[in-house]
Protein backbone atom coordinates (compact mmCIF):
# COMPACT_ATOMS: atom_id res chain seq x y z
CA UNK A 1 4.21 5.98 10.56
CA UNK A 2 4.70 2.46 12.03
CA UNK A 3 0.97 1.69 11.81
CA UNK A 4 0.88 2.58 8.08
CA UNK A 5 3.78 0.48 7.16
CA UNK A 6 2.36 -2.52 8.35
CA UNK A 7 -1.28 -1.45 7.13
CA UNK A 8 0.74 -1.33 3.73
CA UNK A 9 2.09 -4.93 4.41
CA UNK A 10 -1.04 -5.87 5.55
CA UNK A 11 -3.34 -5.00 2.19
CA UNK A 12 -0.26 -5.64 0.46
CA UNK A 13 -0.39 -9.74 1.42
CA UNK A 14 -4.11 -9.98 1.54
CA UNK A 15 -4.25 -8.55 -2.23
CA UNK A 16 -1.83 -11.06 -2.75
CA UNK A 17 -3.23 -13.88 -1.19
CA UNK A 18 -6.59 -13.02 -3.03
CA UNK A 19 -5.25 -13.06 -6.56
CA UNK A 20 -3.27 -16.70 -5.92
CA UNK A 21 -5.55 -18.49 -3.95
CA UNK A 22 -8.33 -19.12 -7.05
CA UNK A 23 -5.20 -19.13 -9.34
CA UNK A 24 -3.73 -22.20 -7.33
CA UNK A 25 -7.24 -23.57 -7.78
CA UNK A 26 -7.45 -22.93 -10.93
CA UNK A 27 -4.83 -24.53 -12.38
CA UNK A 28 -4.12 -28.60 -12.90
CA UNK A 29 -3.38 -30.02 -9.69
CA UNK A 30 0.06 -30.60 -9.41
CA UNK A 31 1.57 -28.97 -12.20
CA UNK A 32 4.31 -26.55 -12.21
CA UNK A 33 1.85 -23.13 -12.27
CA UNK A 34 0.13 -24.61 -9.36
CA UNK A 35 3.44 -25.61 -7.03
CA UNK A 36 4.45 -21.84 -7.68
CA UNK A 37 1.16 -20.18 -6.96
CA UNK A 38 0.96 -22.23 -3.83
CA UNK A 39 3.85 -21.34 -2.74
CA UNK A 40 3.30 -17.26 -3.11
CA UNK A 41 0.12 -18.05 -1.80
C-alpha cells in the first residue's frame, strides 16, 4: 500500500511538472502567469 501511495505522488508530480514546464515557457518572461507557473513547476 506504501509503494502505491508514493507511485500516486510520483505520476502525480511528474504530470504536473509536464503540464507547467512548457506553460512557464510559454508565457512572457517575467510576467505574473510565468512567476506562478514557475513556482508550481
Amino acid at each position: 500500500m506504501l509503494y502505491q501511495s508514493f507511485l500516486l505522488v510520483h505520476i502525480l508530480a511528474g504530470s504536473i511538472g509536464l503540464l507547467t514546464g512548457p506553460l512557464a515557457i510559454a508565457v512572457k518572461k517575467g510576467g505574473l502567469a510565468h512567476r506562478r507557473l514557475g513556482i508550481v513547476f
